[in-house]
C-alpha atoms as a PDB file:
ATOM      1  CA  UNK A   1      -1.710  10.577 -16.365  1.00  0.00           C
ATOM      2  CA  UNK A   2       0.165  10.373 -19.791  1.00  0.00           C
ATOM      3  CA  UNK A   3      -2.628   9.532 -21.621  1.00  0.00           C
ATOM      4  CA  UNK A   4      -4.993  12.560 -19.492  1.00  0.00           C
ATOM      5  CA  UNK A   5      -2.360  14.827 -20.788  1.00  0.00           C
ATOM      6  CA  UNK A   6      -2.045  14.160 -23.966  1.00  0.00           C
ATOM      7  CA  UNK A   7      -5.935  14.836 -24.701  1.00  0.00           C
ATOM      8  CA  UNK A   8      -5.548  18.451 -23.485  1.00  0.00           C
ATOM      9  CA  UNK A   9      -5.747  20.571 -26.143  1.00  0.00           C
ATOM     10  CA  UNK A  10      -2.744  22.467 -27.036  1.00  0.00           C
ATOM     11  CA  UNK A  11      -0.548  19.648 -25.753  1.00  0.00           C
ATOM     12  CA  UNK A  12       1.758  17.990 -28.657  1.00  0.00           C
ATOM     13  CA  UNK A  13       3.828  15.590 -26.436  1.00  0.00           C
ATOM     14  CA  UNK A  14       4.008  14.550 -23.307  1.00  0.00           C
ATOM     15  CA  UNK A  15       7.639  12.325 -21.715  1.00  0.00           C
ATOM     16  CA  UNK A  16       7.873  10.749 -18.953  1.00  0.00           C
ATOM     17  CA  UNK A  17      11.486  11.129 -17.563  1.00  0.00           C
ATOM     18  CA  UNK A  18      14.276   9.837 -14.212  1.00  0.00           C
ATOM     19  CA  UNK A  19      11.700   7.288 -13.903  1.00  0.00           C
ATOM     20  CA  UNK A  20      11.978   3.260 -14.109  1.00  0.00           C
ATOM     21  CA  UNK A  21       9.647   0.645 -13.788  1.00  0.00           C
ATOM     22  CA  UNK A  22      10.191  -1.508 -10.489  1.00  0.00           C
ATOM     23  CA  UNK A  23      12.471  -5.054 -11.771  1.00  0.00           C
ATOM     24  CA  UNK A  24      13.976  -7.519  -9.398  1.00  0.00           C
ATOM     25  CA  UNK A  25      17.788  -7.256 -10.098  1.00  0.00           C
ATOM     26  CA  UNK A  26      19.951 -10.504  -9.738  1.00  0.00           C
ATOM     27  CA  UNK A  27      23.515 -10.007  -9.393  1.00  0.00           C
ATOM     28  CA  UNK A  28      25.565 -12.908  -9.893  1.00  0.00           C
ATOM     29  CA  UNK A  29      28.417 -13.963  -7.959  1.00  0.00           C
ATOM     30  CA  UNK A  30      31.297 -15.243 -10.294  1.00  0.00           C
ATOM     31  CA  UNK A  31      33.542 -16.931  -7.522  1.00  0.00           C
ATOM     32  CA  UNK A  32      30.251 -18.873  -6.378  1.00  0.00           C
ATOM     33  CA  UNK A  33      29.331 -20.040 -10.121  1.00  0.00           C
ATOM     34  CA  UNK A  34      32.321 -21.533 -10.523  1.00  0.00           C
ATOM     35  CA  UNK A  35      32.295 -23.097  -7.250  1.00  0.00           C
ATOM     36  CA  UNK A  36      29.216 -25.177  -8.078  1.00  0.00           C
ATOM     37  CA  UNK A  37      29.808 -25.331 -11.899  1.00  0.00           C
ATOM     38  CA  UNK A  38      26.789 -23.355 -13.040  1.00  0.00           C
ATOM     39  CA  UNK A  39      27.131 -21.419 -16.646  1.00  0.00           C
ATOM     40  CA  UNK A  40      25.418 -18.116 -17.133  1.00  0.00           C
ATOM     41  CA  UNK A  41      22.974 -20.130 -19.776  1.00  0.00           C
ATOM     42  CA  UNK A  42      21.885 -22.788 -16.399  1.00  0.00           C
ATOM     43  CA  UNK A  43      20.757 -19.054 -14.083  1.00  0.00           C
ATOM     44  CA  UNK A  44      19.091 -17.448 -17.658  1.00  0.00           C
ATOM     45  CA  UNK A  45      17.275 -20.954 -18.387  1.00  0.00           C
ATOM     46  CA  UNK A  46      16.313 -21.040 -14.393  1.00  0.00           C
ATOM     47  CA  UNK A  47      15.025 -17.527 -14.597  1.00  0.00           C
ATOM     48  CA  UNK A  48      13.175 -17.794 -18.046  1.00  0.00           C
ATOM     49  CA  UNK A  49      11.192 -20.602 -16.596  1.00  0.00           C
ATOM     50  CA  UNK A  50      10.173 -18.313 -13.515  1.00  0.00           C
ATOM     51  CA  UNK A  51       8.574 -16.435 -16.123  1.00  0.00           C
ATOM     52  CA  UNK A  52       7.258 -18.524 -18.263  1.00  0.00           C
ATOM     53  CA  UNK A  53       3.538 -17.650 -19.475  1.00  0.00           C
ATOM     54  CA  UNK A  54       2.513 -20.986 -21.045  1.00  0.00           C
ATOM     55  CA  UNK A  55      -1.113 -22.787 -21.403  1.00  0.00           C
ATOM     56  CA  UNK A  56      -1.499 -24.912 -18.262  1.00  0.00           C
ATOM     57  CA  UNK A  57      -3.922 -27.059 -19.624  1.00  0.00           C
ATOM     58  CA  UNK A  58      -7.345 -27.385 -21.777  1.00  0.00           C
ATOM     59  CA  UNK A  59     -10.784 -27.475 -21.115  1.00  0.00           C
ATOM     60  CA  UNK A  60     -12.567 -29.104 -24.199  1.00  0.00           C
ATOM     61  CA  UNK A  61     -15.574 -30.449 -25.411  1.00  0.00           C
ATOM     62  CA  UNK A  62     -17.092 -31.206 -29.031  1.00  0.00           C
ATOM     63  CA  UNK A  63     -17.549 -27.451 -30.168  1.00  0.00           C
ATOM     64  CA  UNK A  64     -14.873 -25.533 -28.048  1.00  0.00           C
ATOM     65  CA  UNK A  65     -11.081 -25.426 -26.818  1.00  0.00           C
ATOM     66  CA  UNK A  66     -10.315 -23.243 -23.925  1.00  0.00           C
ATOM     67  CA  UNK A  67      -6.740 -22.349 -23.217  1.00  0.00           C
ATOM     68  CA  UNK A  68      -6.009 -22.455 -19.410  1.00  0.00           C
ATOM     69  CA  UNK A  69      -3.409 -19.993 -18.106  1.00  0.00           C
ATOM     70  CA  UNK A  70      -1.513 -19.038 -14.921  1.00  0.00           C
ATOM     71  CA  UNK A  71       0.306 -16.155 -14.165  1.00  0.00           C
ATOM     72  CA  UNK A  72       3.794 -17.715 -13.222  1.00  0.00           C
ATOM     73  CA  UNK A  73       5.080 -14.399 -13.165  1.00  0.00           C
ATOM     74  CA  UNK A  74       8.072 -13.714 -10.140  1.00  0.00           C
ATOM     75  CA  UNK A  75       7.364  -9.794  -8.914  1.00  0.00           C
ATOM     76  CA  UNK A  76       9.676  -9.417  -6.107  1.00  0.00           C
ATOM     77  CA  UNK A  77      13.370 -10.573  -5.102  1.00  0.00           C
ATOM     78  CA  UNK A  78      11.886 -13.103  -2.193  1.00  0.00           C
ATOM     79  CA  UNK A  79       9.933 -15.140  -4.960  1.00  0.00           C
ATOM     80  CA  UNK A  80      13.275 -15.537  -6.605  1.00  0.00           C
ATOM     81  CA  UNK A  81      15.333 -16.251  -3.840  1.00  0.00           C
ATOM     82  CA  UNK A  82      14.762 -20.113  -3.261  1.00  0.00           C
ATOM     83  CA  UNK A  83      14.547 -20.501  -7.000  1.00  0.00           C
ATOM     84  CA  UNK A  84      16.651 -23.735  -7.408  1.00  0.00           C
ATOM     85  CA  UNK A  85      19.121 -23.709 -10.201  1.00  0.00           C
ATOM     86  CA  UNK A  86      20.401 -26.880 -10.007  1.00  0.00           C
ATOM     87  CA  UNK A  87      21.553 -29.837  -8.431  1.00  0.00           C
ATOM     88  CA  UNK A  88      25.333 -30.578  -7.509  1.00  0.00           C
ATOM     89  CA  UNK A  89      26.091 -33.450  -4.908  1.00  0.00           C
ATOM     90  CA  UNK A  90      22.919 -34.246  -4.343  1.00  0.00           C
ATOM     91  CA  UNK A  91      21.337 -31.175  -3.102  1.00  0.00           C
ATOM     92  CA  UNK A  92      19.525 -28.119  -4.667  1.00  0.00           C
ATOM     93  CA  UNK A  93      21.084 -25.054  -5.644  1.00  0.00           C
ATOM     94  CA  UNK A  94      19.287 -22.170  -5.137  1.00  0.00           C
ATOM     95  CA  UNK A  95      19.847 -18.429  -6.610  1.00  0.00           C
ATOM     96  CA  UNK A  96      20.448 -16.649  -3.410  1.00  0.00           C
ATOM     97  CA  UNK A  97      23.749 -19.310  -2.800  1.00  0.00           C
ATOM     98  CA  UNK A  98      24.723 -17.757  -6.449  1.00  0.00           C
ATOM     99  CA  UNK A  99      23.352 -14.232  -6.577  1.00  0.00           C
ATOM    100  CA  UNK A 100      22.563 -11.283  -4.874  1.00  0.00           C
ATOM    101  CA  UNK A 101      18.618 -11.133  -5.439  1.00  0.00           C
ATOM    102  CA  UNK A 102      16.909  -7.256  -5.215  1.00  0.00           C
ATOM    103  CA  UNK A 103      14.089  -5.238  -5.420  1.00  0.00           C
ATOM    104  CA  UNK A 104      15.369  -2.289  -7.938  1.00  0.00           C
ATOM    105  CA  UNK A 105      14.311  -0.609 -10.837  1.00  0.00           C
ATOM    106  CA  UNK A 106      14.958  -1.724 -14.569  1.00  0.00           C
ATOM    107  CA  UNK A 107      17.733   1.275 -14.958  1.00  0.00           C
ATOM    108  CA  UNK A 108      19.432   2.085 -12.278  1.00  0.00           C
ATOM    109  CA  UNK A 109      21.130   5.295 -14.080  1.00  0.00           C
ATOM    110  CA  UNK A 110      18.104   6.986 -14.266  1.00  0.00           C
ATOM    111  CA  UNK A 111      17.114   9.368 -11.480  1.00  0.00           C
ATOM    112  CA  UNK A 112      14.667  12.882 -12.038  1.00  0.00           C
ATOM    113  CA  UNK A 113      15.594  15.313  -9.909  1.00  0.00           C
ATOM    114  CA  UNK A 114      13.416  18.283  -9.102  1.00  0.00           C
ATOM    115  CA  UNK A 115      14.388  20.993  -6.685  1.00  0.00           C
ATOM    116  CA  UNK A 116      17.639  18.350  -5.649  1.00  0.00           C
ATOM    117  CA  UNK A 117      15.066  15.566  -4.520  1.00  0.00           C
ATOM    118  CA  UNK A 118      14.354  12.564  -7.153  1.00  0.00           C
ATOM    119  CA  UNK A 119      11.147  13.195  -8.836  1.00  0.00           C
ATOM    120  CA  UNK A 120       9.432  11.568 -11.851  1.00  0.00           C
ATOM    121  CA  UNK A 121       9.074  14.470 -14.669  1.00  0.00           C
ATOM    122  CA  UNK A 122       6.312  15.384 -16.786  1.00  0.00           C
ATOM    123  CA  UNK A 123       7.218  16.998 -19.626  1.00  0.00           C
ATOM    124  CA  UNK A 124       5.062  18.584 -21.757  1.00  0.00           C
ATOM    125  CA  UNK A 125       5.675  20.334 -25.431  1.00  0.00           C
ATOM    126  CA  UNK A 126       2.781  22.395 -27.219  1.00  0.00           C
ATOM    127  CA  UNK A 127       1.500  21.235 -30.860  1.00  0.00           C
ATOM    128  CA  UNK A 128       3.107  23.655 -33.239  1.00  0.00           C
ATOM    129  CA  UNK A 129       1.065  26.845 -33.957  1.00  0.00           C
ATOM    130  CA  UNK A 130      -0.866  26.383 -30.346  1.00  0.00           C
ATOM    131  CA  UNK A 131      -0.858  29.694 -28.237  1.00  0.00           C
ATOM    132  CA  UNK A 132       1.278  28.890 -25.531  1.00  0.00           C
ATOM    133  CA  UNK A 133      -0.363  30.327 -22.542  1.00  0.00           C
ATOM    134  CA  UNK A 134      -3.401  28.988 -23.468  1.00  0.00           C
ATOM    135  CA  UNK A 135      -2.071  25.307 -23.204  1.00  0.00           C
ATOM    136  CA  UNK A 136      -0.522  25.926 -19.786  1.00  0.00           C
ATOM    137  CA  UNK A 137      -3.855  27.556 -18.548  1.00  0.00           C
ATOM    138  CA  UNK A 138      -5.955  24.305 -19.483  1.00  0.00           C
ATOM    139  CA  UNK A 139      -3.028  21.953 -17.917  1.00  0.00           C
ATOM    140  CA  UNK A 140      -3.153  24.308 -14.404  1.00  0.00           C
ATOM    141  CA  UNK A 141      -7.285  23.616 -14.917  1.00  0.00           C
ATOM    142  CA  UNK A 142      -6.772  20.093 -15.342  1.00  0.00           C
ATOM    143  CA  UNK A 143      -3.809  19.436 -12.678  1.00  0.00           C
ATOM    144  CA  UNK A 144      -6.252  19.278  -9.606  1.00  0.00           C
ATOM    145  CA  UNK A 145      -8.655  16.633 -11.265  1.00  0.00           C
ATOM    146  CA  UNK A 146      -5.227  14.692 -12.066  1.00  0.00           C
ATOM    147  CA  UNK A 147      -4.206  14.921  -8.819  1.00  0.00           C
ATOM    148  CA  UNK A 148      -7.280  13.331  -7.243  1.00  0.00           C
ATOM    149  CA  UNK A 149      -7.095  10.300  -9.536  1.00  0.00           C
ATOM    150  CA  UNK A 150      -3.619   8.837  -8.131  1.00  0.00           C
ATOM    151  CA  UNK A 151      -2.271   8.091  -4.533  1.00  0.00           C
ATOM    152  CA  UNK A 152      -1.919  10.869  -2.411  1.00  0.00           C
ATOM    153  CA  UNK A 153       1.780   9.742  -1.304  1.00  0.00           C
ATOM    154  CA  UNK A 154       2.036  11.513  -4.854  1.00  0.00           C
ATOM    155  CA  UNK A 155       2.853  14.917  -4.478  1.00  0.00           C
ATOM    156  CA  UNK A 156       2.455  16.936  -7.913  1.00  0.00           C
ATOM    157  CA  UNK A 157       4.190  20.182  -8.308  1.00  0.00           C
ATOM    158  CA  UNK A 158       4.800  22.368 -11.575  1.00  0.00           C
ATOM    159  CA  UNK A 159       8.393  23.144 -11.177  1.00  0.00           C
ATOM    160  CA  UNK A 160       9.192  24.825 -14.425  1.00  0.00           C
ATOM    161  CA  UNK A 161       6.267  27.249 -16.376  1.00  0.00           C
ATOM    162  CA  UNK A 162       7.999  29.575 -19.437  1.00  0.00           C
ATOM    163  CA  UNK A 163       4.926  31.383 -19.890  1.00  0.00           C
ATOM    164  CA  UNK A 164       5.543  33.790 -16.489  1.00  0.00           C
ATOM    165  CA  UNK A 165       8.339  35.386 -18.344  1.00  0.00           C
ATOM    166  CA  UNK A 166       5.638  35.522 -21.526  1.00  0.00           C
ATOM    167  CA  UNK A 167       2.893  36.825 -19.721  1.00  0.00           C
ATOM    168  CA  UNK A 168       5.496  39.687 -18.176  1.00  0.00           C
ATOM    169  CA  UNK A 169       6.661  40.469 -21.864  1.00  0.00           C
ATOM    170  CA  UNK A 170       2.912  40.675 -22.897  1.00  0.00           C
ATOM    171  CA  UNK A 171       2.136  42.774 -19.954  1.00  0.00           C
ATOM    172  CA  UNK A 172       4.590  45.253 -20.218  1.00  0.00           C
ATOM    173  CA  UNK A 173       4.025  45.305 -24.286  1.00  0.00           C
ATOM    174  CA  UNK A 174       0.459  46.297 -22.944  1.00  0.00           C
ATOM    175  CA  UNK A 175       1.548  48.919 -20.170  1.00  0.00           C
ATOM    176  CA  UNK A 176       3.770  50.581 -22.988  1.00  0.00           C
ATOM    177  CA  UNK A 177       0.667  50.778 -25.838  1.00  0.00           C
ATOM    178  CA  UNK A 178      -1.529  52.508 -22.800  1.00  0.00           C
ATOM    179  CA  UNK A 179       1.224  55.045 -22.384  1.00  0.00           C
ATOM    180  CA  UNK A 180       1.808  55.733 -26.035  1.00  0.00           C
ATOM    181  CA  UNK A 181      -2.168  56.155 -26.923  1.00  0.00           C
ATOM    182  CA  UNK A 182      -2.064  58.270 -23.721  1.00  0.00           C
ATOM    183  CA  UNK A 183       0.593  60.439 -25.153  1.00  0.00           C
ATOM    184  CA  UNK A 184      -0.607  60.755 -28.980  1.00  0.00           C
ATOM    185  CA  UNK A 185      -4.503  61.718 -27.642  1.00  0.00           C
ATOM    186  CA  UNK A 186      -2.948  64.805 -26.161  1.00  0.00           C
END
């Protein structure tokens, strides 16, 4: 939608805002690290490996080298959960006896609000020198073709338009001209 928005014409930038991108969050519990002697550099290693994106293996023959890779990517809190951390006594350690494993966001201080709900914002701001109303005009043409492209949980909504008091201004700049060559004909 950034990138639809942006190609308007009229449009100089476009910010996404109160949004973050969905993270699993890991919250560690102190009193349990020290219970099974586990350093903060044993869970980052642990998680780093998790994530790592590394060649798998090769397929080769005399003119060619292909790279095999796997996404060993963890999404979601559950995939992390029996993620063993290491081995005290004789038995695994796993995250979840160390940390509190979530499904969150990347920032948790960031929240939109629109009208008091939370909302991702679009912001847009004009090119310098582009006529104002014009630019909102092709946006409003272009909003219901946006719409159609993403989920329709989505609800879009322009919540904040400073061309209505423009467009008054202009109208009543108008009215007033009418009167006055009204007045100076007779």
């Amino acid at each position: 939608m950034q990138q639809a928005l942006s190609q308007i014409e009229g449009v100089g930038q476009v910010e996404i805002r109160g949004s973050s991108l969905p993270a699993v969050r890991v919250e560690l519990n102190p009193l349990a690290l020290f219970k099974y002697g586990i350093g903060l550099e044993d869970i980052r290693a642990a998680l780093a490996s998790a994530n790592a994106r590394s060649p798998k293996g090769m397929i080769e023959d005399s003119d060619h080298r292909f790279q095999l890779y796997v996404n060993d990517q963890v999404n979601h809190a559950e995939d992390y959960r029996q993620l063993m951390i290491a081995y005290r006594k004789g038995a695994p350690v796993r995250l979840t006896d160390v940390a509190e494993i979530k499904d969150s966001v990347e920032n948790v201080r960031t929240m939109g609000l629109a009208d008091g709900e939370p909302a991702v914002l679009v912001i847009l701001r004009r090119q310098p020198g582009a006529n104002i109303i014009e630019t909102v005009d092709r946006v409003k043409a272009v909003l219901p073709q946006l719409e159609a492209t993403i989920p329709s949980a989505i609800k879009v909504e322009l919540n904040l338009d400073r061309t209505t008091t423009i467009r008054r201004s202009l109208h009543e700049v108008e009215r007033t001209l009418v009167i006055a060559i009204c007045l100076v004909r007779r």
